[in-house]
C-alpha atoms as a PDB file:
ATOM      1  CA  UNK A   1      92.798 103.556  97.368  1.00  0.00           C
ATOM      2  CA  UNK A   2      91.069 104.706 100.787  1.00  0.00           C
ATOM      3  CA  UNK A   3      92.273 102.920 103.718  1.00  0.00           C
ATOM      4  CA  UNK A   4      88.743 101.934 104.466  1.00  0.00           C
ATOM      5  CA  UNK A   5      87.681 100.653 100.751  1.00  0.00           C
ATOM      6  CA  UNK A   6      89.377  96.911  99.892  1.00  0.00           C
ATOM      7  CA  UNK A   7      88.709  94.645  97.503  1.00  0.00           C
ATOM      8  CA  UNK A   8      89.895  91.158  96.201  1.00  0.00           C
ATOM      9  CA  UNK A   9      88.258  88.978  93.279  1.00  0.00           C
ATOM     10  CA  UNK A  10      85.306  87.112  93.765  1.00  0.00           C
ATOM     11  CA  UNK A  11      84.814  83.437  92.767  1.00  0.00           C
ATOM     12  CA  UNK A  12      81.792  84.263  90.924  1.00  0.00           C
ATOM     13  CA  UNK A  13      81.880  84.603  86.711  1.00  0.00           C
ATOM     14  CA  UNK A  14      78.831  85.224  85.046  1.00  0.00           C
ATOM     15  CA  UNK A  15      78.998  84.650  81.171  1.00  0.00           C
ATOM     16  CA  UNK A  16      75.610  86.244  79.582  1.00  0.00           C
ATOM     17  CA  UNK A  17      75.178  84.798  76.455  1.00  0.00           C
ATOM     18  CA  UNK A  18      72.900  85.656  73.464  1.00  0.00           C
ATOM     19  CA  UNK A  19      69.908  83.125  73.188  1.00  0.00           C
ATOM     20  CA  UNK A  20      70.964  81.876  69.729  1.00  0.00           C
ATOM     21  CA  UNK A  21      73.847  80.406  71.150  1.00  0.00           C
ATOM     22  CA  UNK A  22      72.937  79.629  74.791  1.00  0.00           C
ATOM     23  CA  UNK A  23      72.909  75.345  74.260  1.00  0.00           C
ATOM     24  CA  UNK A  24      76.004  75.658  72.108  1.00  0.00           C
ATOM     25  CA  UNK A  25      77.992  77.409  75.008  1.00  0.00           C
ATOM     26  CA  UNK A  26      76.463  74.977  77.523  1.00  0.00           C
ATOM     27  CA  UNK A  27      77.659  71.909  75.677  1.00  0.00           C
ATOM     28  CA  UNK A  28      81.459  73.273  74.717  1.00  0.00           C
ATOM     29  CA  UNK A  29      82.121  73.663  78.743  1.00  0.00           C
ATOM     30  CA  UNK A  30      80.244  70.319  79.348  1.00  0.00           C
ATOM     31  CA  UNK A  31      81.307  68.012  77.025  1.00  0.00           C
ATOM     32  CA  UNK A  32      83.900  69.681  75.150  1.00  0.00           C
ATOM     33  CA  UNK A  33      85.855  70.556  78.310  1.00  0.00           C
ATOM     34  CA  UNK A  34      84.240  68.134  80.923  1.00  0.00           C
ATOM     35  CA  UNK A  35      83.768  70.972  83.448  1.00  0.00           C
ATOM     36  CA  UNK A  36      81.946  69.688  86.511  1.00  0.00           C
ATOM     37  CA  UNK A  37      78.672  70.951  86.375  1.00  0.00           C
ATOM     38  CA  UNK A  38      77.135  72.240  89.911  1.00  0.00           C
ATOM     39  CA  UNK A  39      73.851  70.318  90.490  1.00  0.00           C
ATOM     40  CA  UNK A  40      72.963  72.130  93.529  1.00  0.00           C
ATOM     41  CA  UNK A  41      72.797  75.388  91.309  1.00  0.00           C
ATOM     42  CA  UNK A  42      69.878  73.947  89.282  1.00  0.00           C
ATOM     43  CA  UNK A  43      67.822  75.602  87.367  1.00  0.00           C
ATOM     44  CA  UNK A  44      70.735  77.973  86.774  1.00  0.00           C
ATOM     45  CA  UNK A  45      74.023  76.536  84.869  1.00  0.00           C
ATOM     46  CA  UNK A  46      76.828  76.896  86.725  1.00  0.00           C
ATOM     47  CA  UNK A  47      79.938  74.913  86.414  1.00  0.00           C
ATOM     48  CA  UNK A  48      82.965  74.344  88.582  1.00  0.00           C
ATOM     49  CA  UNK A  49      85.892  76.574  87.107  1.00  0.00           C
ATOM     50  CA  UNK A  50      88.896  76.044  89.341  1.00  0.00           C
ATOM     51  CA  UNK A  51      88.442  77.888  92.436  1.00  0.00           C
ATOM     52  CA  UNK A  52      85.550  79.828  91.101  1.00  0.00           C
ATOM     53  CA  UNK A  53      82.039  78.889  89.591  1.00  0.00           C
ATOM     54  CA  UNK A  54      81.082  80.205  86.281  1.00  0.00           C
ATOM     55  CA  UNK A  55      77.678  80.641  85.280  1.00  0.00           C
ATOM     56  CA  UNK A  56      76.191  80.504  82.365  1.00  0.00           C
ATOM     57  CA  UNK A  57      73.563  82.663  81.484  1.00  0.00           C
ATOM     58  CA  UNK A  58      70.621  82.723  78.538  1.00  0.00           C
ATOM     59  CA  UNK A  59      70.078  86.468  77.520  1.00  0.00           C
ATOM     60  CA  UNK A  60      67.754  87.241  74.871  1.00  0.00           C
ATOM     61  CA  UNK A  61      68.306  90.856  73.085  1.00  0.00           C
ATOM     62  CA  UNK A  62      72.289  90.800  73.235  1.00  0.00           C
ATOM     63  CA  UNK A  63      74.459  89.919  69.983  1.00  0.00           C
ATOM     64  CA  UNK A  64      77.288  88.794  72.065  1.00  0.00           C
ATOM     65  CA  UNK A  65      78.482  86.948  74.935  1.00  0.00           C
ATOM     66  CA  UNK A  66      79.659  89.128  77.607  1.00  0.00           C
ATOM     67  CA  UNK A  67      81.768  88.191  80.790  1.00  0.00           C
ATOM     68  CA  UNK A  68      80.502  90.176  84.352  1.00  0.00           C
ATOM     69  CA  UNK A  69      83.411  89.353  87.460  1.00  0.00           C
ATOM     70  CA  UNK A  70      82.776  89.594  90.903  1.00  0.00           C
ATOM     71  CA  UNK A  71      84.152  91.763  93.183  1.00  0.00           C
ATOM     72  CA  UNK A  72      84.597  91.337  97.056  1.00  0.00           C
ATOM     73  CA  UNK A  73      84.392  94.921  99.144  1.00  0.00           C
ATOM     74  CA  UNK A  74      84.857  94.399 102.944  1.00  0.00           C
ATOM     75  CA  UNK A  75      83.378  97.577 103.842  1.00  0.00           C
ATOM     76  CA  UNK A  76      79.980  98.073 101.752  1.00  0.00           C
ATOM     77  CA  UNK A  77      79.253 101.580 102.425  1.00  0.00           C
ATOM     78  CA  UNK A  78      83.457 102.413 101.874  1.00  0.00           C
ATOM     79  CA  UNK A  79      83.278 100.729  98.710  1.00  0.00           C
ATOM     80  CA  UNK A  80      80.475 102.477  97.220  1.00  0.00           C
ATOM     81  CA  UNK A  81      82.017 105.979  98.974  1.00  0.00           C
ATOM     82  CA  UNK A  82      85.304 104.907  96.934  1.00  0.00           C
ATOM     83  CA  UNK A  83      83.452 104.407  93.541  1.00  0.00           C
ATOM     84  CA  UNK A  84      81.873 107.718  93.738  1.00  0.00           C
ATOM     85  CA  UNK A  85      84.732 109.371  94.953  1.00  0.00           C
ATOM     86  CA  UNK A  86      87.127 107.810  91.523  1.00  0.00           C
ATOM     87  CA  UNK A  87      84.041 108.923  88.631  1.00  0.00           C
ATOM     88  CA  UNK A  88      83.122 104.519  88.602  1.00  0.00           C
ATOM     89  CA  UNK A  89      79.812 104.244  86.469  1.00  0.00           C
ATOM     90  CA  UNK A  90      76.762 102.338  88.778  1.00  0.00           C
ATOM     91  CA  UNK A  91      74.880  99.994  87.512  1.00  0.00           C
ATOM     92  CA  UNK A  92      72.314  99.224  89.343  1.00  0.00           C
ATOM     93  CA  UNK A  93      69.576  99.036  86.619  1.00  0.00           C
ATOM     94  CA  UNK A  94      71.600  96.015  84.805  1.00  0.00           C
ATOM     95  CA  UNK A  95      70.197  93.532  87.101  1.00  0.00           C
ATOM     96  CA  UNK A  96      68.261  92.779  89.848  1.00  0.00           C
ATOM     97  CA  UNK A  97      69.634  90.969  92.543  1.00  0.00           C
ATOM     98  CA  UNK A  98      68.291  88.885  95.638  1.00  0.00           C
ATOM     99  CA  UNK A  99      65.577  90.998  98.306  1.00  0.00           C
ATOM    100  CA  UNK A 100      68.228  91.583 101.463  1.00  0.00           C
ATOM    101  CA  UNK A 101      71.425  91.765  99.253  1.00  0.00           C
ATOM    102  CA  UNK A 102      73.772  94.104  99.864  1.00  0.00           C
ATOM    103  CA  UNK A 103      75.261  94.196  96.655  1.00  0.00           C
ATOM    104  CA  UNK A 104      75.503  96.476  93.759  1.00  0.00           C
ATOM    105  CA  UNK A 105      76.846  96.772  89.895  1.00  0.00           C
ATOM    106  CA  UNK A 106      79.180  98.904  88.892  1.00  0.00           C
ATOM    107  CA  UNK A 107      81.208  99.058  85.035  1.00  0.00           C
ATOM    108  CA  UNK A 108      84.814  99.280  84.717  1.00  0.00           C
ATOM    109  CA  UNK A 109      85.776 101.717  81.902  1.00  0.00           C
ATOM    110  CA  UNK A 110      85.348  98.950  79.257  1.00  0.00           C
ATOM    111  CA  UNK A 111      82.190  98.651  80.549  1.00  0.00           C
ATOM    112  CA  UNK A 112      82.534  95.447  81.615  1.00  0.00           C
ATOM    113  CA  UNK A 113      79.976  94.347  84.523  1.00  0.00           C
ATOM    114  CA  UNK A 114      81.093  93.826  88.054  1.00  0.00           C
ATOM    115  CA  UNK A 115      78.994  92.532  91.106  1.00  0.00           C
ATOM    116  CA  UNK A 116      80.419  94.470  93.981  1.00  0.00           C
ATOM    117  CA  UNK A 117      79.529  92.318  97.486  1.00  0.00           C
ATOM    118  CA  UNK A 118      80.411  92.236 100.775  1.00  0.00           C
ATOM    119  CA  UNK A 119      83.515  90.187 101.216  1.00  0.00           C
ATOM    120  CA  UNK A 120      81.349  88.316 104.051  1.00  0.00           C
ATOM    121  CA  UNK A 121      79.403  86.890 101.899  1.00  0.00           C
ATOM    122  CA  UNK A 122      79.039  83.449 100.374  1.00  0.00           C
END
C-alpha cells in the first residue's frame, strides 16, 4: 500500500434487502434481537450495531440480501489513485450518493460493495 493511500473500517453497514423480505428483516433485528433502533435516522432504518450503525435497506429487483461496508480513506484523491493503480472495480453507477460528497463505490473481488469516504467525515 502507497504511503499516501490509508484506510480503516467505517462504522457504516448497509444491508440491501430484497422487497419480499424487507419487514421480515426489520422485525428479526428489532424484536428478535432488541437492537436499538436510531430515531434520528428516520425515514431510513438504521439500528445501533455496537460501535457501528447498520442500515437496513428495501431494494426491489434483487433476490438476495446483500451486505455493502464502509471504508474510511484519509486522502480522497490517494485512495482513488491506489484503486486504479491495484485493477479495484468502481462503482460509481451502484448508487447515488449525497450532492457535495466526496465519496465513491468501489467492489472488492467478491464483488461485495464498499463506500469509500473521507476518513473526516461523519
Amino acid at each position: 500500500m502507497s504511503e499516501s493511500a490509508r484506510f480503516s473500517g467505517g462504522r457504516n453497514i448497509a444491508m440491501k434487502v430484497p422487497s419480499h423480505e424487507y419487514e421480515a428483516v426489520v422485525a428479526f433485528y428489532r424484536d428478535v434481537l432488541g437492537l436499538e433502533e436510531l430515531e434520528s435516522k428516520r425515514p431510513d432504518v438504521c439500528f445501533q450495531f455496537g460501535g457501528n450503525q447498520l442500515w437496513i435497506d428495501k431494494v426491489s429487483g434483487i433476490s438476495q440480501a446483500e451486505i455493502w461496508l464502509e471504508v474510511r480513506a484519509e486522502n480522497g484523491a490517494a485512495a482513488k489513485a491506489h484503486f486504479a493503480k491495484n485493477g479495484v472495480v468502481r462503482r460509481d453507477e451502484i448508487e447515488p450518493l449525497p450532492e457535495g460528497s466526496d465519496g465513491f463505490w468501489i467492489a472488492n473481488p467478491a464483488n461485495v460493495i464498499h463506500l469509500v469516504g473521507s476518513s473526516t467525515a461523519a
